[in-house]
Protein backbone atom coordinates (compact mmCIF):
# COMPACT_ATOMS: atom_id res chain seq x y z
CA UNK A 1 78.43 11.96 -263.44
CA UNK A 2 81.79 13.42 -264.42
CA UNK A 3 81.86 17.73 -264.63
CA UNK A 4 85.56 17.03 -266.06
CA UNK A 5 86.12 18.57 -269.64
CA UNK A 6 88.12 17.39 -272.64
CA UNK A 7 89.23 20.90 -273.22
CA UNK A 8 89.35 23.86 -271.21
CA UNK A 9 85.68 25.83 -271.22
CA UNK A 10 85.30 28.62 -274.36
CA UNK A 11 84.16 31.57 -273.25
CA UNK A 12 80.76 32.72 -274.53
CA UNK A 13 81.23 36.37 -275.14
CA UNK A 14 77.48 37.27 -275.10
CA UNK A 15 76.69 41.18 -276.42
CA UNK A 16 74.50 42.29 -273.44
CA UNK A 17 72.20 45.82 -274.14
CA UNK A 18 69.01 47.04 -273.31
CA UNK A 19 66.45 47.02 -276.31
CA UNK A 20 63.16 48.86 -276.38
CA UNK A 21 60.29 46.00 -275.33
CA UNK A 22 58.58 47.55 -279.02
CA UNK A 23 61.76 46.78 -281.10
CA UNK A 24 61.72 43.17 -279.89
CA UNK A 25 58.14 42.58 -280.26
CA UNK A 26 57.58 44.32 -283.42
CA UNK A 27 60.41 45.36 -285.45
CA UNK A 28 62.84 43.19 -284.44
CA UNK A 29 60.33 39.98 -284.68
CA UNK A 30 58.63 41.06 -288.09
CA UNK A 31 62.45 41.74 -289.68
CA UNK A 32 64.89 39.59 -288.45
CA UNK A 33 62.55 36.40 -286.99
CA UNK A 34 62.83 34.89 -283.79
CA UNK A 35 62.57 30.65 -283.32
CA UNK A 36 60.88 30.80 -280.03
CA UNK A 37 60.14 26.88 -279.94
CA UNK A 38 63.31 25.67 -280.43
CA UNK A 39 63.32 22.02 -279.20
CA UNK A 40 64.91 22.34 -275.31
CA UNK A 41 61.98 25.31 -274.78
CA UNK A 42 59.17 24.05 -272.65
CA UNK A 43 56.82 26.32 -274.26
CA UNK A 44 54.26 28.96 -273.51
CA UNK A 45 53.30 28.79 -269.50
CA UNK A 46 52.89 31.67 -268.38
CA UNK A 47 49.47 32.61 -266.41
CA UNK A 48 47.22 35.74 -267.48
CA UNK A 49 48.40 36.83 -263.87
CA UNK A 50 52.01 36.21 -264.65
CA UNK A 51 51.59 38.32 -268.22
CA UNK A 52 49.71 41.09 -266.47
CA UNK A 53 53.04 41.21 -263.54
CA UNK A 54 55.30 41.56 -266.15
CA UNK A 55 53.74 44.68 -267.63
CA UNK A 56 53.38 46.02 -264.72
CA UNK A 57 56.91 45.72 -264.05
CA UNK A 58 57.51 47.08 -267.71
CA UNK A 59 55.39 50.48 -265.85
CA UNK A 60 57.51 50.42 -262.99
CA UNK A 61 60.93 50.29 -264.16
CA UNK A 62 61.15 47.24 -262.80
CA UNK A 63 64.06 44.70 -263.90
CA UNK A 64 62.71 41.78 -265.51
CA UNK A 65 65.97 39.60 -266.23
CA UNK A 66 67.91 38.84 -269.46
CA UNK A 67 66.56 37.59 -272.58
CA UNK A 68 69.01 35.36 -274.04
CA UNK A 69 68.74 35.08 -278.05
CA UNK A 70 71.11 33.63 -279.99
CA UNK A 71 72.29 35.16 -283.65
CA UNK A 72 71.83 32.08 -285.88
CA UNK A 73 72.71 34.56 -288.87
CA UNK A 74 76.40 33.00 -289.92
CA UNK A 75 74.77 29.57 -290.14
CA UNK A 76 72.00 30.82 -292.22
CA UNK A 77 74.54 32.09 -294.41
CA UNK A 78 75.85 28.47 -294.59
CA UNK A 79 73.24 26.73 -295.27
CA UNK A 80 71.48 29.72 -297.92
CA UNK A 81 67.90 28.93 -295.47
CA UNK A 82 66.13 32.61 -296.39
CA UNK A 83 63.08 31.55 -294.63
CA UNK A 84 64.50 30.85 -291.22
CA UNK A 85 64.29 33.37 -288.40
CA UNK A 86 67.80 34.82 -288.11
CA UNK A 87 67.61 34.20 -283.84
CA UNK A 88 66.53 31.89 -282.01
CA UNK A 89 64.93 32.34 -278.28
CA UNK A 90 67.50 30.57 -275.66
CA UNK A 91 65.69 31.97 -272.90
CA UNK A 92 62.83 34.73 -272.03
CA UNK A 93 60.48 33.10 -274.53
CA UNK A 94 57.69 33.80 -271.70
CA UNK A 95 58.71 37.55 -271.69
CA UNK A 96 59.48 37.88 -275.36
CA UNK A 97 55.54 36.44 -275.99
CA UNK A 98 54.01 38.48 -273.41
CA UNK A 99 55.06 41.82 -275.28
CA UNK A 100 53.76 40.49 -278.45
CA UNK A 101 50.37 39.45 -276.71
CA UNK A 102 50.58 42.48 -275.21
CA UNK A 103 51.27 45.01 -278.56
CA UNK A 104 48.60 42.31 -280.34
CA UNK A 105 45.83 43.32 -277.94
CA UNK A 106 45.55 39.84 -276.69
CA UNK A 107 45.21 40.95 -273.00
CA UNK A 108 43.98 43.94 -270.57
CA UNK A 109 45.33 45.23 -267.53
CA UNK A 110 44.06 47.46 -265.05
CA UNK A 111 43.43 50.57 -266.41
CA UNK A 112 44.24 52.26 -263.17
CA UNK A 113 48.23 52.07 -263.50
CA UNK A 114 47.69 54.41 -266.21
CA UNK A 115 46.31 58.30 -265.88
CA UNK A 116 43.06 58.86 -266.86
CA UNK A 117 43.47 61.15 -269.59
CA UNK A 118 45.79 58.10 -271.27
CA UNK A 119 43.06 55.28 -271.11
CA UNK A 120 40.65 55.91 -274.01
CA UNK A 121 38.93 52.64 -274.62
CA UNK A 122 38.40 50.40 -271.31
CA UNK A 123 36.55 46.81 -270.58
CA UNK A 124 34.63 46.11 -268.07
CA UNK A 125 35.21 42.95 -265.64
CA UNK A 126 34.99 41.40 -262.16
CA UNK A 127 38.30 43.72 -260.91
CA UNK A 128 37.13 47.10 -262.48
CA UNK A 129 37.90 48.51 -265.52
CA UNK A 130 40.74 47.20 -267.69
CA UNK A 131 42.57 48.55 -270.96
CA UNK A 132 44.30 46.90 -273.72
CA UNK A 133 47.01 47.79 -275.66
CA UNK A 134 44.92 49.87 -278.20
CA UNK A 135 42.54 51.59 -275.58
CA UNK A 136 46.09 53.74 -274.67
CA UNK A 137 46.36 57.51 -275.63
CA UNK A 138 49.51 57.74 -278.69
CA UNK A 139 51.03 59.99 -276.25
CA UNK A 140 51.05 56.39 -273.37
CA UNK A 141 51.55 54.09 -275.88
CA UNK A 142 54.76 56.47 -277.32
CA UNK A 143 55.55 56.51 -273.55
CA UNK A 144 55.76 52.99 -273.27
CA UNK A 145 57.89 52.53 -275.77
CA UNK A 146 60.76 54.86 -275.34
CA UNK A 147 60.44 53.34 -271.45
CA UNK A 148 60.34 50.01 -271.66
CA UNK A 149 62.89 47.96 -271.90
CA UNK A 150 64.12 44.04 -271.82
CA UNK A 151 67.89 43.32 -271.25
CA UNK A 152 69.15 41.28 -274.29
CA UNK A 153 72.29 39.09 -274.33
CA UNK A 154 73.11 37.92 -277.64
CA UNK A 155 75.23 34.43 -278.35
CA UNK A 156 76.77 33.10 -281.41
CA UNK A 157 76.51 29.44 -281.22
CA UNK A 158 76.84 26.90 -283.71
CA UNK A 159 74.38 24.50 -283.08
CA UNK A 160 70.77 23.78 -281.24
CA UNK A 161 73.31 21.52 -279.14
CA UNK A 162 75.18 24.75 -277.77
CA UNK A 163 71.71 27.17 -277.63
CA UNK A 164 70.82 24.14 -275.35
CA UNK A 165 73.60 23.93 -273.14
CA UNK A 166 73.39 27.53 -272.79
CA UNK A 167 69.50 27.46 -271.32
CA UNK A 168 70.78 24.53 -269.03
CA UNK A 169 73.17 26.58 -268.04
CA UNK A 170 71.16 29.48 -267.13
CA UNK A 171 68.11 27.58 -265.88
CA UNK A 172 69.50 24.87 -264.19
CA UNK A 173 71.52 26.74 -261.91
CA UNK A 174 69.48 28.01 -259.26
CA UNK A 175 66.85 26.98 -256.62
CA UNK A 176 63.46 27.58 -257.85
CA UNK A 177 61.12 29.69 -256.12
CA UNK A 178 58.29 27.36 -254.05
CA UNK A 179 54.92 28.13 -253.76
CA UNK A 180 55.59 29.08 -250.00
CA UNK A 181 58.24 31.06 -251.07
CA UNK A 182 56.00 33.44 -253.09
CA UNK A 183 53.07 33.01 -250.72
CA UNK A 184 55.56 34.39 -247.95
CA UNK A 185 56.65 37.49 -250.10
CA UNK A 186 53.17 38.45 -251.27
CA UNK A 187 52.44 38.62 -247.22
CA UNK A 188 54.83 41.00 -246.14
CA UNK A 189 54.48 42.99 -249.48
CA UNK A 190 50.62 43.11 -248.32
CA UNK A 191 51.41 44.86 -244.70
């Protein structure tokens, strides 16, 4: 294997902004359209746990990486396609899903993280009571809104060829986390 180019590397020049975790799963998906299965995705994984984390770290404030979309808007323009979502997901499609399973009422948390007077429809189960989405007070779901927030970088690539050279690029980088790893973590965050 041979990391020699024919031509020096282009730089990328991804637009990098925080957007509202509402605009992406709403507005943003219902106007513009979003490809989340483009073919180098591995598709939805995620665990109920690992949906339930992420909203909690939505309540926290708690960084939860960088979507990477890509603007697929000039090509469009090409080819005249009106029906084609205008991005496509590179990488966060796990994130990106959770918020619209999350604004769709497709899963609870624990109604707990939230004050009382906020929680006005809850569900009952084996860890206490949970709320959805809709069980929220306007004034926490308004909240919510204005507060959470994804970081968004935004490409302008050509082809499905360069959206998936960028997600090698980004997941293919690092070490992954091992099981041990997180078991360690969650001990000492337990003390």
């Amino acid at each position: 294997m041979t990391r020699q180019t024919t031509e020096p590397l282009d730089v990328l020049s991804l637009s990098t902004g925080d957007r509202q975790i509402h605009e992406l799963a709403r507005s943003f998906r219902e106007s513009f359209g979003i490809e989340m299965n483009p073919p180098y995705q591995r598709g939805r994984v995620w665990t109920l746990d690992q949906r339930i984390a992420l909203v909690r770290s939505w309540l926290t404030g708690t960084p939860t990486g960088v979507v990477i979309l890509n603007d697929r808007s000039a090509n469009l323009m090409a080819k005249r396609d009106d029906n084609a979502p205008i991005y496509a997901c590179i990488d966060g499609q796990q994130r990106l899903t959770t918020a619209y399973d999350w604004f769709d009422d497709l899963f609870a948390v624990p109604a707990s993280w939230f004050p009382a007077e906020d929680v006005t429809a809850t569900e009952a189960t084996d860890d206490g009571a949970y709320v959805r989405w809709s069980g929220l007070s306007l004034v926490r779901q308004r909240h919510f809104k204005n507060r959470s927030h994804l970081t968004v970088a935004v490409a302008h690539v050509a082809t499905v060829q360069e959206e998936a050279a960028v997600y090698l690029l980004v997941n293919g980088g690092g070490t992954p986390q091992t099981d041990a790893d997180m078991s360690n973590a969650a001990r000492i965050a337990d003390r």
